[in-house]
Protein backbone atom coordinates (compact mmCIF):
# COMPACT_ATOMS: atom_id res chain seq x y z
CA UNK A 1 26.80 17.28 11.33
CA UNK A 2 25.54 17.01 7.92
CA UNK A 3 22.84 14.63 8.82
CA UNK A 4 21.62 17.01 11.63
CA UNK A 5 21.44 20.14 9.31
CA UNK A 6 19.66 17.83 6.99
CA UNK A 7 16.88 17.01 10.11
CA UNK A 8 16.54 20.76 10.48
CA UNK A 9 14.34 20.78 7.48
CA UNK A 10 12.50 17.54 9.10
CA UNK A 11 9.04 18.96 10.47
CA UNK A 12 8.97 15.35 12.69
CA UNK A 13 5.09 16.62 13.63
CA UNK A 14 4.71 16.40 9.48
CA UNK A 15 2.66 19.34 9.72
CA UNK A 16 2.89 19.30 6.42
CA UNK A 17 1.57 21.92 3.85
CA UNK A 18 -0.69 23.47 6.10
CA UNK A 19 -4.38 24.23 4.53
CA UNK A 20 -4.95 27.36 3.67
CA UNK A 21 -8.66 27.77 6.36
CA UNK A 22 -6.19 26.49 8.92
CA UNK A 23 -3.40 29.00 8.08
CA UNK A 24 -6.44 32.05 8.03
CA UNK A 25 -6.72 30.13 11.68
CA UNK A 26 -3.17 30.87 13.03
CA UNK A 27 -3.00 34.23 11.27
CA UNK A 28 -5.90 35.46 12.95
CA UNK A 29 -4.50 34.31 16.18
CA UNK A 30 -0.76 35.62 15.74
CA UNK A 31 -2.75 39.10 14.88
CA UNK A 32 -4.42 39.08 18.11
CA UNK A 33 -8.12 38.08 16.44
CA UNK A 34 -8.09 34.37 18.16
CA UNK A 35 -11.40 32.38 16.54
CA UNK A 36 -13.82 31.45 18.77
CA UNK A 37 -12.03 29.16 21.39
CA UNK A 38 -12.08 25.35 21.09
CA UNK A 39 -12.22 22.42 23.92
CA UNK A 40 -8.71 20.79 23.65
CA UNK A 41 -9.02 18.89 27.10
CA UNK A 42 -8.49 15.11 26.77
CA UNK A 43 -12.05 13.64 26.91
CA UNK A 44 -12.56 11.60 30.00
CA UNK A 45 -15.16 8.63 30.31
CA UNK A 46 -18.20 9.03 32.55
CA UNK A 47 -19.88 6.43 34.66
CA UNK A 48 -21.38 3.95 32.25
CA UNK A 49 -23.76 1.18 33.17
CA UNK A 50 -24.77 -2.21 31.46
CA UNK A 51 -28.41 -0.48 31.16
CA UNK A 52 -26.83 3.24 29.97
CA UNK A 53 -27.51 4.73 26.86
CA UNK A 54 -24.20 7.39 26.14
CA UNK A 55 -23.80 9.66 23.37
CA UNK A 56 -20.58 8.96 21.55
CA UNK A 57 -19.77 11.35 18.62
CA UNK A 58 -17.28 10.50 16.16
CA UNK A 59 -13.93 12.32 16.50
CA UNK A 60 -13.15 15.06 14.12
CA UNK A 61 -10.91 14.32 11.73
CA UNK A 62 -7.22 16.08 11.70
CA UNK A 63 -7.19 18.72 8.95
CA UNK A 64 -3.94 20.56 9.35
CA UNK A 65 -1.54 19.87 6.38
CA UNK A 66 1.32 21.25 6.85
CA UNK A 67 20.34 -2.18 4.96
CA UNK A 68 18.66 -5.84 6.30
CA UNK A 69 14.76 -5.49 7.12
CA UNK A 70 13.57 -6.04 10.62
CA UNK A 71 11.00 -8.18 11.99
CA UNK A 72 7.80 -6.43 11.71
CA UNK A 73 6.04 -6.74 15.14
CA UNK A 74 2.42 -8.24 13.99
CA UNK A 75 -0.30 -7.89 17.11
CA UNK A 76 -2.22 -10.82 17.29
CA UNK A 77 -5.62 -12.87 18.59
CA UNK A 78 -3.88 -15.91 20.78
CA UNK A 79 -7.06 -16.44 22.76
CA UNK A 80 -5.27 -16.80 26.06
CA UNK A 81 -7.31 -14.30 28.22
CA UNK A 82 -10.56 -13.02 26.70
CA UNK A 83 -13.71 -11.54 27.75
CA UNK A 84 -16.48 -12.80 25.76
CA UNK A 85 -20.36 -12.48 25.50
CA UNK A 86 -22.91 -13.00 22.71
CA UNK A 87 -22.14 -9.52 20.85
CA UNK A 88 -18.53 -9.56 21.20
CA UNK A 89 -14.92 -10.62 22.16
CA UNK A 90 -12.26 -8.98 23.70
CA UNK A 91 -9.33 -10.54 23.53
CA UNK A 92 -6.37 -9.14 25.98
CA UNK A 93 -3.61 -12.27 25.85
CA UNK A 94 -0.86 -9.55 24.96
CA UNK A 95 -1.07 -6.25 26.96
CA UNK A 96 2.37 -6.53 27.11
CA UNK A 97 3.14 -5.54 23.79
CA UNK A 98 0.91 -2.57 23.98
CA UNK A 99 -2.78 -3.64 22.55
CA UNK A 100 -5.86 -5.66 22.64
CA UNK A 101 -7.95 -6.78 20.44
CA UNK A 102 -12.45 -6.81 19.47
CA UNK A 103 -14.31 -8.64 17.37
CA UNK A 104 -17.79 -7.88 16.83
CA UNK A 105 -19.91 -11.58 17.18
CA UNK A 106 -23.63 -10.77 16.61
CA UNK A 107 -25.96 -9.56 13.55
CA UNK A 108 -26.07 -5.92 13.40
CA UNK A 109 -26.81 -3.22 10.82
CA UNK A 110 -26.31 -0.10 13.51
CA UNK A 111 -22.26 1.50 14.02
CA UNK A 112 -20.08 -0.20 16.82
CA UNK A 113 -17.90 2.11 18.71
CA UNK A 114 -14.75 0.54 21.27
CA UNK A 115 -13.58 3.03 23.87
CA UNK A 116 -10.48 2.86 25.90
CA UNK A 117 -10.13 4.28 28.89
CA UNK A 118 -6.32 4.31 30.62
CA UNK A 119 -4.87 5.26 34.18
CA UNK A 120 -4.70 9.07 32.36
CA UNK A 121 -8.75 9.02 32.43
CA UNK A 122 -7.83 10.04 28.81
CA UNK A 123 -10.89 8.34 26.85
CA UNK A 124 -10.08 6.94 23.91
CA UNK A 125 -13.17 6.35 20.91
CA UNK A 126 -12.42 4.27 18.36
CA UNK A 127 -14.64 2.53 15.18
CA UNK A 128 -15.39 -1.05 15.54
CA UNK A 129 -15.49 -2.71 12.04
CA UNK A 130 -18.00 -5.19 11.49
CA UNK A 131 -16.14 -7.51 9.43
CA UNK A 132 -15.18 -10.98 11.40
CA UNK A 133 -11.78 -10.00 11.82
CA UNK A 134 -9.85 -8.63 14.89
CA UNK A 135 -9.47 -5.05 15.05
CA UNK A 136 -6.72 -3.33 16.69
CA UNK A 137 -6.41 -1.05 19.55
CA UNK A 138 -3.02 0.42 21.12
CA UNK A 139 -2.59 1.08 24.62
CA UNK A 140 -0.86 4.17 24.49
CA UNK A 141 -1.59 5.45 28.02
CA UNK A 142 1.75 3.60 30.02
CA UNK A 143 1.05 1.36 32.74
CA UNK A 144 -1.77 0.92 35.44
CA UNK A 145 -5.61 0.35 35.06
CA UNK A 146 -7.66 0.04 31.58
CA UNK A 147 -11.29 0.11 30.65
CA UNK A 148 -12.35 -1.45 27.49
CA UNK A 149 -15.34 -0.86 26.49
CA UNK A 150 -17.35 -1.76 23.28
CA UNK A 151 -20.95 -0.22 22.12
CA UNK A 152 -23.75 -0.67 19.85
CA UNK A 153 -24.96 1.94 18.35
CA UNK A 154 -29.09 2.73 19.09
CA UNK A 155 -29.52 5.98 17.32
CA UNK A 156 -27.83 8.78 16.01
CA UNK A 157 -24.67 9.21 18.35
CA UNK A 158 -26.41 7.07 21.05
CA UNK A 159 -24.53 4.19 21.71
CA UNK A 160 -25.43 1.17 24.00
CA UNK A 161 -22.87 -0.96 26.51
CA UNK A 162 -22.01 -4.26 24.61
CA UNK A 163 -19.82 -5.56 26.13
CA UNK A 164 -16.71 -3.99 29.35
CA UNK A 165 -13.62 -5.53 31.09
CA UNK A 166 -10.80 -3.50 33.13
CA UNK A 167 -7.82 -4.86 33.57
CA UNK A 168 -4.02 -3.97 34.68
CA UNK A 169 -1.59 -3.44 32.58
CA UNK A 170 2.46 -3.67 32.68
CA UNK A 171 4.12 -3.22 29.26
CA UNK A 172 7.11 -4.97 28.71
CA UNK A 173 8.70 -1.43 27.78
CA UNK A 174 7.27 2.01 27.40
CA UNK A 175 7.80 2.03 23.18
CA UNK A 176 5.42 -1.20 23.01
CA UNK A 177 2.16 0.54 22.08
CA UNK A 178 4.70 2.34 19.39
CA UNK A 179 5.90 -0.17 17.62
CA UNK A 180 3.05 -2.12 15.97
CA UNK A 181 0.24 -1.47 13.73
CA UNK A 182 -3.14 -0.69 14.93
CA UNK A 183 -6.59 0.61 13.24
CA UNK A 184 -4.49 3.99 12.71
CA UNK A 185 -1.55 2.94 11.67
CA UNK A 186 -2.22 -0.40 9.58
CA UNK A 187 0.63 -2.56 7.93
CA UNK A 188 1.55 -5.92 8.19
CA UNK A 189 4.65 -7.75 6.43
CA UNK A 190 3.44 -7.37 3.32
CA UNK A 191 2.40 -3.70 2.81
CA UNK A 192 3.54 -1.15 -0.32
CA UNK A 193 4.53 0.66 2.86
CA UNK A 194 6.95 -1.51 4.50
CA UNK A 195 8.63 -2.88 1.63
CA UNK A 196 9.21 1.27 0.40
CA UNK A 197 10.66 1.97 3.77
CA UNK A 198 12.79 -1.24 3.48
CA UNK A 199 13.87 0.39 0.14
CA UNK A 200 14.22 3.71 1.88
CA UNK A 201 16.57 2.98 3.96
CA UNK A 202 18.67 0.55 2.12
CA UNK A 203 22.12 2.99 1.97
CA UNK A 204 21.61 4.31 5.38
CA UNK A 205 23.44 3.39 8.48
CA UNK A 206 22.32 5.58 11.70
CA UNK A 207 18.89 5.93 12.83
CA UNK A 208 18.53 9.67 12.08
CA UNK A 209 19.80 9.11 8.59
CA UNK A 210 17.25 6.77 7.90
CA UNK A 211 14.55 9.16 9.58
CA UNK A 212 15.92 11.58 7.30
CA UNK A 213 14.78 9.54 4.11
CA UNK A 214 11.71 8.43 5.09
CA UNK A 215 10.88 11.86 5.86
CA UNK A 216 12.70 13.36 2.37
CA UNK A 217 10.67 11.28 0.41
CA UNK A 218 7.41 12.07 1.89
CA UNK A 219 7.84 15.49 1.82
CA UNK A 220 9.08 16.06 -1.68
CA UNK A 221 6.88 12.82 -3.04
CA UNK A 222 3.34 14.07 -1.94
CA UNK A 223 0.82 17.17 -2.05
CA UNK A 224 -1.75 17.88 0.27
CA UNK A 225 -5.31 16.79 -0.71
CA UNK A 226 -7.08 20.40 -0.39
CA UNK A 227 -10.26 19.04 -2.22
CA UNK A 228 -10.53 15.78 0.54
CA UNK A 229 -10.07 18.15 3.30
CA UNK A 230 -12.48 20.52 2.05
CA UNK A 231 -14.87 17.55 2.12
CA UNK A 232 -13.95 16.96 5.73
CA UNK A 233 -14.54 20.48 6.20
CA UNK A 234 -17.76 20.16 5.30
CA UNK A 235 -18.92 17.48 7.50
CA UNK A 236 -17.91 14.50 5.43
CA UNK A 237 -15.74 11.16 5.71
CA UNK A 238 -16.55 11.30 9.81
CA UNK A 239 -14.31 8.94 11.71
CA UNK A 240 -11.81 9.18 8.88
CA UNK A 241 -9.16 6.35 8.60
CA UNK A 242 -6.24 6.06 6.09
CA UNK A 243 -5.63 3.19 3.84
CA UNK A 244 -1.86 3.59 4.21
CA UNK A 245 -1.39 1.41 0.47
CA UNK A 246 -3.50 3.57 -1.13
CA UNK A 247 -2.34 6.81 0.31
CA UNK A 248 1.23 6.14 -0.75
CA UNK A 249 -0.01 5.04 -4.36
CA UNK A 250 -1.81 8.23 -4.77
CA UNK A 251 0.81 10.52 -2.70
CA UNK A 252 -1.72 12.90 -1.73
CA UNK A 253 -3.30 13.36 1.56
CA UNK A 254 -4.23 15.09 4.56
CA UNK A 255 -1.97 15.54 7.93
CA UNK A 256 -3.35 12.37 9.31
CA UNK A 257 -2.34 10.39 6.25
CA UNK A 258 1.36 12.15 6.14
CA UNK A 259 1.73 11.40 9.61
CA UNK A 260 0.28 7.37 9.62
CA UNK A 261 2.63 6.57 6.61
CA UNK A 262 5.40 7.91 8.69
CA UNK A 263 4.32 6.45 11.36
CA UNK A 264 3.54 3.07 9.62
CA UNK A 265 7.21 3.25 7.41
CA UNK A 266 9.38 4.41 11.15
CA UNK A 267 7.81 1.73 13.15
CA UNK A 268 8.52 -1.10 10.19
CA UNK A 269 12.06 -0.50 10.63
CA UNK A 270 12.08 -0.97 14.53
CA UNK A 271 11.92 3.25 15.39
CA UNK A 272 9.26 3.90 17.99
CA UNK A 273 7.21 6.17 16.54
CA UNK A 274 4.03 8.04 18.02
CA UNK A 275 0.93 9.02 15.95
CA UNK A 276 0.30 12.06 17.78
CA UNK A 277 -3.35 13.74 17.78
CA UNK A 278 -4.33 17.33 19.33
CA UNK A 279 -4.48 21.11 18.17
CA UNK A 280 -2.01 23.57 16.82
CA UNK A 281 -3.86 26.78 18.55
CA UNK A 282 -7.47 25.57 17.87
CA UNK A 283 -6.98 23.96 14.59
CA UNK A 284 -7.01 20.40 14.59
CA UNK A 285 -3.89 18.65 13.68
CA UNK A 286 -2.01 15.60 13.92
CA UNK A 287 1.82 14.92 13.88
CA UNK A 288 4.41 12.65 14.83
CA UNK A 289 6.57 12.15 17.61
CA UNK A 290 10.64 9.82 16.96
CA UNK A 291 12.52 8.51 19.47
CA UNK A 292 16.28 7.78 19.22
CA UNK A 293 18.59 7.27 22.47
CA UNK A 294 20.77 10.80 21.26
CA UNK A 295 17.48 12.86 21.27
CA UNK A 296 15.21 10.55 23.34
CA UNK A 297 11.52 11.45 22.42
CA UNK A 298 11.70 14.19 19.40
CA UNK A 299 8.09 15.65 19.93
CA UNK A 300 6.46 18.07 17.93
CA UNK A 301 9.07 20.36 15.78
CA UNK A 302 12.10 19.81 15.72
CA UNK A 303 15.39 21.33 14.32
CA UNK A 304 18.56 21.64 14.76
CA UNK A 305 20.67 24.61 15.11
CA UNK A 306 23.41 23.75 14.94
CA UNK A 307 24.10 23.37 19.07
CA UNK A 308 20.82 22.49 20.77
CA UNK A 309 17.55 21.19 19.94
CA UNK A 310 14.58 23.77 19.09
CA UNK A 311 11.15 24.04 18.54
CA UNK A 312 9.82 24.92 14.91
CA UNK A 313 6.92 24.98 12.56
CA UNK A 314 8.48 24.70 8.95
CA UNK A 315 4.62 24.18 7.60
CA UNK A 316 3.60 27.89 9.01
CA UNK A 317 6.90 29.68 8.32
CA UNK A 318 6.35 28.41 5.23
CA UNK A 319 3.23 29.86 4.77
CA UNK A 320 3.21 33.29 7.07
CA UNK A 321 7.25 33.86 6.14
CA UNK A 322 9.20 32.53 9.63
CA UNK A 323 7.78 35.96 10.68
CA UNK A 324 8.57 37.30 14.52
CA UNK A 325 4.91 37.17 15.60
CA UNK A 326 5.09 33.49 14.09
CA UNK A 327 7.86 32.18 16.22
CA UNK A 328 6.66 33.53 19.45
CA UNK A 329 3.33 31.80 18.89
CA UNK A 330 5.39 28.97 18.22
CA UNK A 331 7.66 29.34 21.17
CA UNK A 332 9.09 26.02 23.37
CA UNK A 333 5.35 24.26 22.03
CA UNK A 334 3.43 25.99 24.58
CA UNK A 335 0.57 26.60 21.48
CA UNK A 336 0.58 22.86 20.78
CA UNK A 337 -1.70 20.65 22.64
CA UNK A 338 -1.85 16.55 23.21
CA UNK A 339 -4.62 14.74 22.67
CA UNK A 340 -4.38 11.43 21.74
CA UNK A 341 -1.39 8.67 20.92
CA UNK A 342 -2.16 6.37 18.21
C-alpha cells in the first residue's frame, strides 16, 4: 500500500509544472470564459498523387508543463523488404516490432517531411533528417493498413511526393511500437538516459516501484524551461525534438522533454510506455501513458485513493488549489484529448 500512496503523487501524463499562459488557459475555461476554440481532431491524410503538391505545416510543439538491466530493444535497417527510388529508401523488414525506417538518398537543400498514415486515418507528420542515417518512425496505430509517405519540400509548407508504399501490418504484440526508441523518443544502449534509469531502479523490485523512481527523480530533479517555451510561444524551434542526453544534463525542459525522458528511461527497462500527444482543454500538451498487468494501460492522471483508480491533474491543482471547479473540469478525462502516440 505504501507504494500505491506513493503513485498518488505520480502525475503519469507528467504534466508537469504547468506554464503559467497555459494555466491563464484553463482558468479562463473553469470560469466559464473558454479561449477561442481549437481543432483537436486527429488530422487525416487526403488523396495525394505522384504529381501533387500538399501543404504540410509543421506540428506545434507541446507547451504544457505541468536490479539486472534489460536488453534494450534497438530498431534496425536489415534491408529485407524495402521500397526504394532515387530520393529515398524505405525500409519496412520489421513491422513487427512496431516501426520502419527512411533514409533520404538524393542532394537536397529544401526540408523533407515522412507522413504515416494507419488503419485510424490518423495522419502522422514527422521531420526527415538529412543526414545518411536511418531515421525512425513508430507505428503506433495497431494493426491493419499503413501509408508511408515521404516529401520534399518545394516552398514554404509545400511539400512534394518523394517517394509512397502501403503495406499491412501485424505486430507481434500490441506494446511493440512502445517499447523502442524512435525520432521522439531517442536512446540506444549507450545513452546518459538508460544507464540513469538502470541506476534508478537498482533497489527496486515491482514494476510500480520502479515507475515510482523514475518518476521521483524527474519530478524533484528538474524545472520547467519557461524562457524555451516562451520562445516556442513565439513561433520559434518549429518541429521541436528533444535531445534526451542533453535534457537530462541540463534538467530543465518543457512537457515534451519531461514526458520523452520518461518515456525513453520506462521503455529501457522493458515497461511499455506511450508518448502521448493532444490537448488539455485547448492547450497543447503532451503526457505519458504506463502499462503494468495490475492497472493495464495507466492513461492520463492517475492516483490512487486508496480503493480504486482516479483521474487527477496534480500540475493544475497545483497551480489553481485542487479547487471544485478544477476537478469537475478534470472529471473521468473527458477535457483531455488524444492526438498522437509516439
Amino acid at each position: 500500500m505504501c507504494i500505491l500512496k506513493k503513485i498518488a503523487a505520480l502525475s503519469l501524463a507528467v504534466l508537469l509544472f504547468c506554464l503559467v499562459a497555459a494555466c491563464e488557459t484553463i482558468d479562463s475555461f473553469i470560469d466559464g470564459e473558454p479561449s477561442a476554440p481549437v481543432n483537436t481532431e486527429r488530422p487525416r491524410a487526403p488523396p495525394v498523387e505522384d504529381s501533387t503538391i500538399v501543404d504540410l505545416p509543421t506540428e506545434g510543439v507541446p507547451l504544457m508543463r505541468a536490479p539486472a538491466i534489460p536488453i534494450v530493444l534497438m530498431p534496425e535497417a536489415s534491408g529485407e523488404r524495402v521500397e526504394k527510388n532515387a530520393k529515398a529508401i524505405i525500409d519496412y523488414s520489421n513491422t513487427a516490432d512496431g516501426y520502419v525506417m527512411v533514409k533520404w538518398l538524393a542532394q537536397t537543400s529544401k526540408e523533407l517531411r515522412v507522413q504515416i498514415t494507419g488503419p485510424s486515418d490518423t495522419t502522422y507528420t514527422y521531420l526527415l533528417f538529412n543526414d545518411d542515417e536511418f531515421n525512425v518512425f513508430p507505428l503506433s496505430d495497431g494493426n491493419g493498413s499503413y501509408t508511408i509517405r515521404v516529401f520534399e519540400q518545394t516552398e514554404g509548407d509545400k511539400y512534394a511526393l518523394a517517394g509512397s508504399l502501403t503495406t499491412d501490418v501485424s505486430l507481434h504484440d500490441e506494446f511493440a511500437p512502445f517499447l523502442r526508441p524512435n525520432q521522439y523518443v531517442n536512446f540506444n544502449e549507450d545513452s546518459d538516459v538508460v544507464a540513469k534509469a538502470a541506476s534508478l531502479v537498482s533497489g527496486e523490485d515491482t514494476l510500480l516501484e520502479k515507475i515510482a523512481a523514475i518518476y521521483d527523480f524527474v519530478v524533484n530533479n528538474f524545472k520547467y524551461d519557461v524562457g524555451f517555451a516562451e520562445e516556442v510561444i513565439a513561433g520559434g524551434h518549429k518541429g521541436y525534438i528533444p535531445d534526451l542526453d542533453t535534457v537530462l544534463a541540463r534538467r530543465v525542459g518543457i512537457c515534451l522533454d519531461y514526458s520523452a525522458v520518461m518515456t525513453a528511461m520506462l521503455r529501457s527497462q522493458g515497461i511499455p510506455t506511450k508518448l502521448v500527444e493532444g490537448f488539455a482543454g485547448d492547450v497543447h500538451h503532451a503526457w505519458i501513458s504506463v502499462f503494468s498487468e495490475e492497472t493495464g494501460w495507466m492513461d492520463q492522471v492517475i492516483f490512487f485513493d486508496g480503493e480504486t483508480w482516479e483521474m487527477m491533474d496534480p500540475t493544475f491543482a497545483s497551480s489553481l488549489n485542487n479547487s471544485t471547479s478544477l476537478q469537475a473540469f478534470i472529471g473521468g478525462g473527458g477535457n483531455y484529448s488524444v492526438m498522437f502516440l509516439r
